[in-house]
PDB file of N, CA and C in Angstrom:
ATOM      1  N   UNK A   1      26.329  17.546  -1.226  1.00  0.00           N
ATOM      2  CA  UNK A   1      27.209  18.282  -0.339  1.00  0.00           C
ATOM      3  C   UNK A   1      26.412  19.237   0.545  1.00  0.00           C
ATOM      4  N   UNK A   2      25.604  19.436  -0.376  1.00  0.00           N
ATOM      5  CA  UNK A   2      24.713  20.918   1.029  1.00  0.00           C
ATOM      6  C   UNK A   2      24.166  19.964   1.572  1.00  0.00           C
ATOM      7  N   UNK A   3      23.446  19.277   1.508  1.00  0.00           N
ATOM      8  CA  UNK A   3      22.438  18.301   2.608  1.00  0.00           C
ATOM      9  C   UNK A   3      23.121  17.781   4.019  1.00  0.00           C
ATOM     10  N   UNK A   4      24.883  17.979   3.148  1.00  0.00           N
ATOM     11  CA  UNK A   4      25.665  17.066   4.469  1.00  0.00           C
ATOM     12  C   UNK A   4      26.352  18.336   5.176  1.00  0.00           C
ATOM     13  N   UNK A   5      26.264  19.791   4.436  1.00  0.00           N
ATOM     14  CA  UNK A   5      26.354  20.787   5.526  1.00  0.00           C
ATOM     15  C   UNK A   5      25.103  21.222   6.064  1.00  0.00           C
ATOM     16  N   UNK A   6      24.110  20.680   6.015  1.00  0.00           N
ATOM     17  CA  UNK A   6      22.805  20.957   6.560  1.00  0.00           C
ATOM     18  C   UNK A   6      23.049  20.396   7.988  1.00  0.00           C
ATOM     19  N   UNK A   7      23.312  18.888   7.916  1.00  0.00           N
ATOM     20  CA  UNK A   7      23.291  18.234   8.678  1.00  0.00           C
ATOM     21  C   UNK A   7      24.533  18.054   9.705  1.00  0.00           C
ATOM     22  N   UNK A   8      25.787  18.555   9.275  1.00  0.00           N
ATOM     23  CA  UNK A   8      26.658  18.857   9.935  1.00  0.00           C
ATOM     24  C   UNK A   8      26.803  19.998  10.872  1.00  0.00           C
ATOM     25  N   UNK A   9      26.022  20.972  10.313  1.00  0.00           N
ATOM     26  CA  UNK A   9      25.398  22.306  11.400  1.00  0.00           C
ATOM     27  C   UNK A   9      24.922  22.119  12.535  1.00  0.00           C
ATOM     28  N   UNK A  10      23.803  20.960  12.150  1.00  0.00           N
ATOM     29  CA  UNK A  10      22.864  20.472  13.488  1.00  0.00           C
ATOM     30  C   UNK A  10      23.442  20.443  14.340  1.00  0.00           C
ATOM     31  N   UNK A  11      25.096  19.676  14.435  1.00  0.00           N
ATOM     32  CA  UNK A  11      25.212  19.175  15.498  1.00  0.00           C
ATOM     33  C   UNK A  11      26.939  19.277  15.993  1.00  0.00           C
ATOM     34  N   UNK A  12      27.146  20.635  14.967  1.00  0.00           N
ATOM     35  CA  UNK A  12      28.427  20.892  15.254  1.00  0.00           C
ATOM     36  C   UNK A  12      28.837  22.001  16.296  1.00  0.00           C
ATOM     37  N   UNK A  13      29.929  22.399  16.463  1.00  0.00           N
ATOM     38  CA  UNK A  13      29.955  22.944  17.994  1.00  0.00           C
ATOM     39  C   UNK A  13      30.416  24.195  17.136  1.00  0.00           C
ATOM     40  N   UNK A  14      30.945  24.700  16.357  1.00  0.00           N
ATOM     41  CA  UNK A  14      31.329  25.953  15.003  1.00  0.00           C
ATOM     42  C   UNK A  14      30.797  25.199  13.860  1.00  0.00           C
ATOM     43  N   UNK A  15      30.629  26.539  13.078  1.00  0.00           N
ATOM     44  CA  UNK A  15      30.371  26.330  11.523  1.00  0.00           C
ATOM     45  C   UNK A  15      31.029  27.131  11.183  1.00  0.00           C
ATOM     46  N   UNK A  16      31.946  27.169  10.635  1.00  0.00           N
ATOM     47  CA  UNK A  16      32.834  28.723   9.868  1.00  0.00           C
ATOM     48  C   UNK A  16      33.405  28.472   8.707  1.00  0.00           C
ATOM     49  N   UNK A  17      33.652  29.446   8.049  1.00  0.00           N
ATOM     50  CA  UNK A  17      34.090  29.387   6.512  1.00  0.00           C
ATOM     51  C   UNK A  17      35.423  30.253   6.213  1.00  0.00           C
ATOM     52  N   UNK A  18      35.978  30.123   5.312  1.00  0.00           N
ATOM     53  CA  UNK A  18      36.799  31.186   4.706  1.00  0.00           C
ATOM     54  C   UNK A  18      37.024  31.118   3.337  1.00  0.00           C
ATOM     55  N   UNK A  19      36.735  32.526   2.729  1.00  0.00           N
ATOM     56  CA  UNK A  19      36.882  33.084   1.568  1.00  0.00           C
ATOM     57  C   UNK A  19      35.632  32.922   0.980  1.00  0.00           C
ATOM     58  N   UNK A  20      35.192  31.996  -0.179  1.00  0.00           N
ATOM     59  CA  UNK A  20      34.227  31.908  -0.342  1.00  0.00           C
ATOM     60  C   UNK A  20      33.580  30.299  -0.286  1.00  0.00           C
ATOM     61  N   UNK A  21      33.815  30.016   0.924  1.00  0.00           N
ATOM     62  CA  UNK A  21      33.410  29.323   1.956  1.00  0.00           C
ATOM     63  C   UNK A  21      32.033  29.078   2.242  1.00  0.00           C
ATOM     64  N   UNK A  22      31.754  30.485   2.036  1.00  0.00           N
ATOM     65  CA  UNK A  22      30.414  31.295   2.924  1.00  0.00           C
ATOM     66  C   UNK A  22      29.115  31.038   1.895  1.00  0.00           C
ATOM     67  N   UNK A  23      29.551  30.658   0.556  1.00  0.00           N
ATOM     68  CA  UNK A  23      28.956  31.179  -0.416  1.00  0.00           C
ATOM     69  C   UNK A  23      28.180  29.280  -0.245  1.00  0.00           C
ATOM     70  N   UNK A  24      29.188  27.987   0.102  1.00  0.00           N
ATOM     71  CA  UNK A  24      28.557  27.118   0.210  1.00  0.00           C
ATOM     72  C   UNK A  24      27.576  27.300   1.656  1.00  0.00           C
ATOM     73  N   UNK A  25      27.965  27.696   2.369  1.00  0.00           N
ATOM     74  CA  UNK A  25      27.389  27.968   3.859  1.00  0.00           C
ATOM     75  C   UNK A  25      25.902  28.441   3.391  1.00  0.00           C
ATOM     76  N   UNK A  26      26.132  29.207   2.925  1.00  0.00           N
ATOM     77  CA  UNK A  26      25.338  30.234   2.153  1.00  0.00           C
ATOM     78  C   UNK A  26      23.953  29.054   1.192  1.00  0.00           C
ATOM     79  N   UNK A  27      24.241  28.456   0.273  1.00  0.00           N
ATOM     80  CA  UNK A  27      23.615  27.635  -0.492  1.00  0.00           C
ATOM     81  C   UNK A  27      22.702  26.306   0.424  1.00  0.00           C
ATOM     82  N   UNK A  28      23.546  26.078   1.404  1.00  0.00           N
ATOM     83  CA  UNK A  28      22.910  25.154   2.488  1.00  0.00           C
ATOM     84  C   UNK A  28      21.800  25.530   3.442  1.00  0.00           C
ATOM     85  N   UNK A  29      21.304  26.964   3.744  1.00  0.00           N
ATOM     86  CA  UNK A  29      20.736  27.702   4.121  1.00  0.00           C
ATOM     87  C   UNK A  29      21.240  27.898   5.660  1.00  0.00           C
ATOM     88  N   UNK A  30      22.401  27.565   5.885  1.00  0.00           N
ATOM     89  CA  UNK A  30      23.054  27.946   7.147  1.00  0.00           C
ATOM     90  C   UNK A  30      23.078  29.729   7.187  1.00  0.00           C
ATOM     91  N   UNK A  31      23.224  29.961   6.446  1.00  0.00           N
ATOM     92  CA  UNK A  31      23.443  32.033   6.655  1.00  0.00           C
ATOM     93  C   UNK A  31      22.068  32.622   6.272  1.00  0.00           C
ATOM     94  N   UNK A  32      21.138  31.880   6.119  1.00  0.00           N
ATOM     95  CA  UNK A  32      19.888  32.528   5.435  1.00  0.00           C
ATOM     96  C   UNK A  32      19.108  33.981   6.484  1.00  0.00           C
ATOM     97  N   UNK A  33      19.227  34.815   6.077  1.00  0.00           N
ATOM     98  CA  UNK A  33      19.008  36.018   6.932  1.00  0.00           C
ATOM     99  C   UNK A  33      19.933  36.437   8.114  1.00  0.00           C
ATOM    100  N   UNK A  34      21.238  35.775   7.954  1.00  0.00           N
ATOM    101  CA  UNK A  34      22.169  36.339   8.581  1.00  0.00           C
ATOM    102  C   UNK A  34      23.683  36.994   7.684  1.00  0.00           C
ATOM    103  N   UNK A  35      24.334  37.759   8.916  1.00  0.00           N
ATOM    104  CA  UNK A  35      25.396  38.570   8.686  1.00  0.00           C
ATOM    105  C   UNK A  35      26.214  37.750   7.824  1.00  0.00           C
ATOM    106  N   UNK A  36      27.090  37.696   6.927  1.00  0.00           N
ATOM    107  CA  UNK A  36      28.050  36.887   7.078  1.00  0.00           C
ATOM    108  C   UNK A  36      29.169  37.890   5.583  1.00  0.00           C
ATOM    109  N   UNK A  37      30.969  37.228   6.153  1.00  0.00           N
ATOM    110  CA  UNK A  37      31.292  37.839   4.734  1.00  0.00           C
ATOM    111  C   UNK A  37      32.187  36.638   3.941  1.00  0.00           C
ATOM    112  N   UNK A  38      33.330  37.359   2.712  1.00  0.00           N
ATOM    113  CA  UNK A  38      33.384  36.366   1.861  1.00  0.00           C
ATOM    114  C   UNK A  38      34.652  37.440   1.296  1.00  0.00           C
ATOM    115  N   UNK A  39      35.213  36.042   0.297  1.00  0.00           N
ATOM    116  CA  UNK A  39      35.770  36.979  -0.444  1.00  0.00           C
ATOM    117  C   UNK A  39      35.412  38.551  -1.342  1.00  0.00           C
ATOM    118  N   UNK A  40      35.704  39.396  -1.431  1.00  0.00           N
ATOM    119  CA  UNK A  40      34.853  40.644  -1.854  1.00  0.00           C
ATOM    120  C   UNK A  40      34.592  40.251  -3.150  1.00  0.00           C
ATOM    121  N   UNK A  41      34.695  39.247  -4.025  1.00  0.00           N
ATOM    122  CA  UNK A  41      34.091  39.066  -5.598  1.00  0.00           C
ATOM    123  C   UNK A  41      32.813  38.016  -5.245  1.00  0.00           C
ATOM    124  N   UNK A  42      32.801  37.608  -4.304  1.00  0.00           N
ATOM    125  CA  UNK A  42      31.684  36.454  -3.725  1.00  0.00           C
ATOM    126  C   UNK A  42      30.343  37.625  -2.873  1.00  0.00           C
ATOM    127  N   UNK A  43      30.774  38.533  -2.269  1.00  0.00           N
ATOM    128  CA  UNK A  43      29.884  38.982  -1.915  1.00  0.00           C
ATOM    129  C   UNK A  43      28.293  39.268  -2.584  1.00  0.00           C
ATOM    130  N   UNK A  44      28.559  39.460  -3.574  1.00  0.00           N
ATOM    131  CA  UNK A  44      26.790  40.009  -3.846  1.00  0.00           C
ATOM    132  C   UNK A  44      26.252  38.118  -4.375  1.00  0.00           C
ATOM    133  N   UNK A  45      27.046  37.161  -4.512  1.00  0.00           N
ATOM    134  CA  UNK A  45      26.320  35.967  -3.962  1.00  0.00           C
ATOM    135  C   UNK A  45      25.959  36.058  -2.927  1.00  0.00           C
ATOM    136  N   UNK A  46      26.209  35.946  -1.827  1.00  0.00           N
ATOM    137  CA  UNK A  46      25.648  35.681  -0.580  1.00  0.00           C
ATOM    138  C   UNK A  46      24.842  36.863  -0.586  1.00  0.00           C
ATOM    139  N   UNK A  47      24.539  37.879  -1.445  1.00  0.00           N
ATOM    140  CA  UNK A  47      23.152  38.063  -1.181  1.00  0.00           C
ATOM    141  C   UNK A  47      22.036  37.777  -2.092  1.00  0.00           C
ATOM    142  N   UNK A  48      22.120  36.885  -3.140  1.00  0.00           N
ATOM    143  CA  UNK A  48      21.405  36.085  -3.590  1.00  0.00           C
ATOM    144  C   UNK A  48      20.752  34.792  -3.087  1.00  0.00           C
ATOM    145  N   UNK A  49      22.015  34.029  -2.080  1.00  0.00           N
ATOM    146  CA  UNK A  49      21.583  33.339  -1.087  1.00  0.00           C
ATOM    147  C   UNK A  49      20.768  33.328  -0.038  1.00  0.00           C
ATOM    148  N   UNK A  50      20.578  34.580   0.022  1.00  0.00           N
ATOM    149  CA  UNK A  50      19.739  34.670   1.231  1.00  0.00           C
ATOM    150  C   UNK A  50      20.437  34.987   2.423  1.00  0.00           C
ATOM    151  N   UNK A  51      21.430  35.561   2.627  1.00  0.00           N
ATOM    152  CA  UNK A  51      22.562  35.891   3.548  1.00  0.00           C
ATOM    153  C   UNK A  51      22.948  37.655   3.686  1.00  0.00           C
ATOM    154  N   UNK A  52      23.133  38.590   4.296  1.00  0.00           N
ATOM    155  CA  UNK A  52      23.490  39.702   4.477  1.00  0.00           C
ATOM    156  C   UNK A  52      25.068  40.257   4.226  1.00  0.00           C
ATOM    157  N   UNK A  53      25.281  40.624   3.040  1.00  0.00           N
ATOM    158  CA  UNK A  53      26.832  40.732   3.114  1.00  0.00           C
ATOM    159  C   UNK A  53      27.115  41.502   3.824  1.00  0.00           C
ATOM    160  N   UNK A  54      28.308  41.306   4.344  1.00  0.00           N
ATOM    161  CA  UNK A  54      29.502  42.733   4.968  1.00  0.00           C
ATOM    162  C   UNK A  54      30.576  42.631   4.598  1.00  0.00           C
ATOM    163  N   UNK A  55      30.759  43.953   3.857  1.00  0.00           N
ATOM    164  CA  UNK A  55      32.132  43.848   3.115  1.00  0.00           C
ATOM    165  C   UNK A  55      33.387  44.310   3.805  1.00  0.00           C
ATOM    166  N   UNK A  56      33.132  44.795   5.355  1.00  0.00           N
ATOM    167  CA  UNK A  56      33.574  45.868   5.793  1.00  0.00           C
ATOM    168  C   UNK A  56      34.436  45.446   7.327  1.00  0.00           C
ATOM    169  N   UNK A  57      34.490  43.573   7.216  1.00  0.00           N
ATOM    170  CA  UNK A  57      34.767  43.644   8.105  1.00  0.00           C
ATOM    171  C   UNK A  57      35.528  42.006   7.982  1.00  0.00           C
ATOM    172  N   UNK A  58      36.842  41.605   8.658  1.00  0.00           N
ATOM    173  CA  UNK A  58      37.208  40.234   8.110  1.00  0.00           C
ATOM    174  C   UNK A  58      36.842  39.137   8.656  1.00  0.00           C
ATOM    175  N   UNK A  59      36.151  38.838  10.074  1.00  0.00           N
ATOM    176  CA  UNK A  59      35.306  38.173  10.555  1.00  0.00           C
ATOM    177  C   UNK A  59      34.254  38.264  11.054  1.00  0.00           C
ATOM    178  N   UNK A  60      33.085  38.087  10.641  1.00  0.00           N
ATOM    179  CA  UNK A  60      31.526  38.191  11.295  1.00  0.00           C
ATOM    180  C   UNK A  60      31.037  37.012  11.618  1.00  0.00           C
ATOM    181  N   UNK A  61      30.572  37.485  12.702  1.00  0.00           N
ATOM    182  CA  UNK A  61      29.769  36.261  13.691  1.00  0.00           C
ATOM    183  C   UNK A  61      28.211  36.833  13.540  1.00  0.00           C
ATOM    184  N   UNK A  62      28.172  35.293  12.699  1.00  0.00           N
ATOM    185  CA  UNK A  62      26.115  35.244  11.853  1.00  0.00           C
ATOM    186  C   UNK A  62      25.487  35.005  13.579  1.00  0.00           C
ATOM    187  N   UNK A  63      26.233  34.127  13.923  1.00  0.00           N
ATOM    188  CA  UNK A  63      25.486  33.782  15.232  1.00  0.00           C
ATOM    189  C   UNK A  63      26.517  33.212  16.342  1.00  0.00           C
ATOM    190  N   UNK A  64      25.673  32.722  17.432  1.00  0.00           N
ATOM    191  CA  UNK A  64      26.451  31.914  18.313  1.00  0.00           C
ATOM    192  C   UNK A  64      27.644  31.111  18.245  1.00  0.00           C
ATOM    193  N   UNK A  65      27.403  30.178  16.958  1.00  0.00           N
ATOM    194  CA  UNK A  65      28.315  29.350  16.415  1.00  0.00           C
ATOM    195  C   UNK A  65      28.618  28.997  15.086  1.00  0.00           C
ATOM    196  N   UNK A  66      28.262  30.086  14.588  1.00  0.00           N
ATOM    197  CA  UNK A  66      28.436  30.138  13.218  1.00  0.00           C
ATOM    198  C   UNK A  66      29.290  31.978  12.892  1.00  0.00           C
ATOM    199  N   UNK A  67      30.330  31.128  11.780  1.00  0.00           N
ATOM    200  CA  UNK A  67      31.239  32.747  11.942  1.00  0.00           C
ATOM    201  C   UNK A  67      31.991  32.396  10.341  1.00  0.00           C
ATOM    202  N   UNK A  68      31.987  33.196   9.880  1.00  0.00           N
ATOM    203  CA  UNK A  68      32.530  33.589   8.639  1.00  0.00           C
ATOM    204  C   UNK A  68      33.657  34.592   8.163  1.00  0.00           C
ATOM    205  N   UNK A  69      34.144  34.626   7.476  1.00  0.00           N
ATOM    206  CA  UNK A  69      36.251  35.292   7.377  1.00  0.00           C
ATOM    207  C   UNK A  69      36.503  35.777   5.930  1.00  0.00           C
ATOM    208  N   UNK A  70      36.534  36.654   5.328  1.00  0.00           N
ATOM    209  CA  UNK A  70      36.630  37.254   4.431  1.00  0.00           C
ATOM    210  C   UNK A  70      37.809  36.228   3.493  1.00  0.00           C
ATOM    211  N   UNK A  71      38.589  36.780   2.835  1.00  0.00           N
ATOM    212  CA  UNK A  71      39.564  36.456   1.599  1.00  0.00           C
ATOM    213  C   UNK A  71      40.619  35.325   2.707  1.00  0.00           C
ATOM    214  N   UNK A  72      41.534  34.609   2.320  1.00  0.00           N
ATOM    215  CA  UNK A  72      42.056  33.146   2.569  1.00  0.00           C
ATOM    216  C   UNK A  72      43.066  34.136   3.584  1.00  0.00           C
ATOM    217  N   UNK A  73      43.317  35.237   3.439  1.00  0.00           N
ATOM    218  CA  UNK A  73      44.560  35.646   4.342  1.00  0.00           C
ATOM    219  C   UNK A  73      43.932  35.728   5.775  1.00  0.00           C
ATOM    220  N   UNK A  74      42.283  36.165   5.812  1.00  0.00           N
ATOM    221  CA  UNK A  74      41.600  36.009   7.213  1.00  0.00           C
ATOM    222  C   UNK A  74      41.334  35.053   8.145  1.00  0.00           C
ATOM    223  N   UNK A  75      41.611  33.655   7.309  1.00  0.00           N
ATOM    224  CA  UNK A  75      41.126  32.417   7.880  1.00  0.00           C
ATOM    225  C   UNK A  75      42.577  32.415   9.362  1.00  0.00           C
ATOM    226  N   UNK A  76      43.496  32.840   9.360  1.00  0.00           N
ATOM    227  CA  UNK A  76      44.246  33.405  10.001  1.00  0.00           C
ATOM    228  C   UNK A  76      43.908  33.706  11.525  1.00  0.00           C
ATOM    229  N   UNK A  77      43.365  35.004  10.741  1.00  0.00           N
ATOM    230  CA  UNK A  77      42.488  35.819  11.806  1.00  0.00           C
ATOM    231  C   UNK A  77      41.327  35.398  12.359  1.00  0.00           C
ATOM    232  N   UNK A  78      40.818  34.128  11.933  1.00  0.00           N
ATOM    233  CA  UNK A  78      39.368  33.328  12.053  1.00  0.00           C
ATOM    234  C   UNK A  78      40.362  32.493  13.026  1.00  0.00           C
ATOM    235  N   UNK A  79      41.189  32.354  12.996  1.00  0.00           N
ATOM    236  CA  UNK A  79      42.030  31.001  13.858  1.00  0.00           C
ATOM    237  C   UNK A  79      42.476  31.100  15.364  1.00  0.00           C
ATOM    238  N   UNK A  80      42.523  32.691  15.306  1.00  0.00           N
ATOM    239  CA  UNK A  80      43.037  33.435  16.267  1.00  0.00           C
ATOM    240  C   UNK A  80      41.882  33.572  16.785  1.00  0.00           C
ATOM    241  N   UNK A  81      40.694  34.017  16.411  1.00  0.00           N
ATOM    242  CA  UNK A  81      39.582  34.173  17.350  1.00  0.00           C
ATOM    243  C   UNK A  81      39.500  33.094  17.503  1.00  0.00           C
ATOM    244  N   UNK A  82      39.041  31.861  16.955  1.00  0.00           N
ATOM    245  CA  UNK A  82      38.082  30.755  17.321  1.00  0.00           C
ATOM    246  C   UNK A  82      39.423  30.405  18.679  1.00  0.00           C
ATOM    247  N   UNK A  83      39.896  30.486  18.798  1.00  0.00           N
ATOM    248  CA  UNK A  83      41.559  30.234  19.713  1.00  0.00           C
ATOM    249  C   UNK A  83      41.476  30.934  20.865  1.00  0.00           C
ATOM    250  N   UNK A  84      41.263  32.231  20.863  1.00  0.00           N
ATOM    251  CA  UNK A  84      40.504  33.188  22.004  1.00  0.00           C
ATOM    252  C   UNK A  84      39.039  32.478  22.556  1.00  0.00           C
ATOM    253  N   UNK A  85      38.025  32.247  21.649  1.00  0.00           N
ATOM    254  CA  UNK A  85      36.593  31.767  21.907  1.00  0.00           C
ATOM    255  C   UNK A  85      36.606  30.400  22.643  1.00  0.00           C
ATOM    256  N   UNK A  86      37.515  29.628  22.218  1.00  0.00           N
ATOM    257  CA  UNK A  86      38.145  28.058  23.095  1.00  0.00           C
ATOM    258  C   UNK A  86      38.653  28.204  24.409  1.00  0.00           C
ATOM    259  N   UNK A  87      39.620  28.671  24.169  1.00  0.00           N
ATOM    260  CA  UNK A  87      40.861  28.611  25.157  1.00  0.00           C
ATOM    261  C   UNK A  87      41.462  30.303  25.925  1.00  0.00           C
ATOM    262  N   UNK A  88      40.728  30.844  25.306  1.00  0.00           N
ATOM    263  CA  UNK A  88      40.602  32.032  26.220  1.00  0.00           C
ATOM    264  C   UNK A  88      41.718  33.081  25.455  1.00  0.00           C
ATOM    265  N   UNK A  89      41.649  34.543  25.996  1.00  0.00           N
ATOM    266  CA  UNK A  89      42.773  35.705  24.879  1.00  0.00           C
ATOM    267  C   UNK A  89      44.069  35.197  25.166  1.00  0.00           C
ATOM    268  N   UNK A  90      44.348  34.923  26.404  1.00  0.00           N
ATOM    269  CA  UNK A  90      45.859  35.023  26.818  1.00  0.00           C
ATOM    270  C   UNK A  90      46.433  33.683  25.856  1.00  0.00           C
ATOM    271  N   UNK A  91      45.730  32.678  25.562  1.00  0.00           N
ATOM    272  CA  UNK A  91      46.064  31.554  24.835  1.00  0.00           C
ATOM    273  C   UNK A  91      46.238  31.772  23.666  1.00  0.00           C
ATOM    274  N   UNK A  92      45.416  32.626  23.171  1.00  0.00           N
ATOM    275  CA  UNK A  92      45.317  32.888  21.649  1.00  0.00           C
ATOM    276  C   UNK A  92      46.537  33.906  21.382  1.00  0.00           C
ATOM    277  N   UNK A  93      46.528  34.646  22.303  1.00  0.00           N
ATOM    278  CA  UNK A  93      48.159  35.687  22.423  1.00  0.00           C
ATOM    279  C   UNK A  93      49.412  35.140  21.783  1.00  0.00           C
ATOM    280  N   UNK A  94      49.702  33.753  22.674  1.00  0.00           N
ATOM    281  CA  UNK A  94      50.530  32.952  22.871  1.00  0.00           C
ATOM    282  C   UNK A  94      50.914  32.674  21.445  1.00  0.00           C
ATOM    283  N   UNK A  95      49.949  31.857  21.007  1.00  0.00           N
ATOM    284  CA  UNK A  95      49.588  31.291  19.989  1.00  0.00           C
ATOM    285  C   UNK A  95      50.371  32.363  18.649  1.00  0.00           C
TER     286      UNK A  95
END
């Protein structure tokens, strides 16, 4: 499974997770020295992984195209941005 999120990174247009999502993200070396968060009982994994927790915030963007969403109620709020980041705010408003 990590080898095929290794390889699904390469060449995907997002990588994002929710809840503890991050923690496989995390194991694949997709977050390795980056921001990212998780459910708050997953957090101090992802810093065993090699990943930077933030507990403090419900979506962080590790990078360009990679973005991560705290506990399952954020994936929500991950939906709404990636919705803004596509199709622009007024769409995501709508939405």
């Amino acid at each position: 499974v990590l080898a095929w999120v290794r390889r699904a990174h390469e060449t995907s247009t997002w990588t994002t997770s929710v809840c503890s999502g991050s923690v496989i993200l995390a194991a694949a070396g997709v977050l390795d020295g980056k921001r990212a968060t998780s459910h708050w009982a997953a957090l101090p994994v992802l810093k065993t992984l090699g990943a930077q927790p933030v507990g403090d915030q419900r979506i962080v963007e590790a990078d360009p195209k990679t973005v991560t969403a705290a506990g399952v109620s954020a994936g929500i709020d991950l939906g709404l941005w990636l919705a803004g980041r596509i199709a622009g705010e007024e769409k995501a408003k709508a939405i």
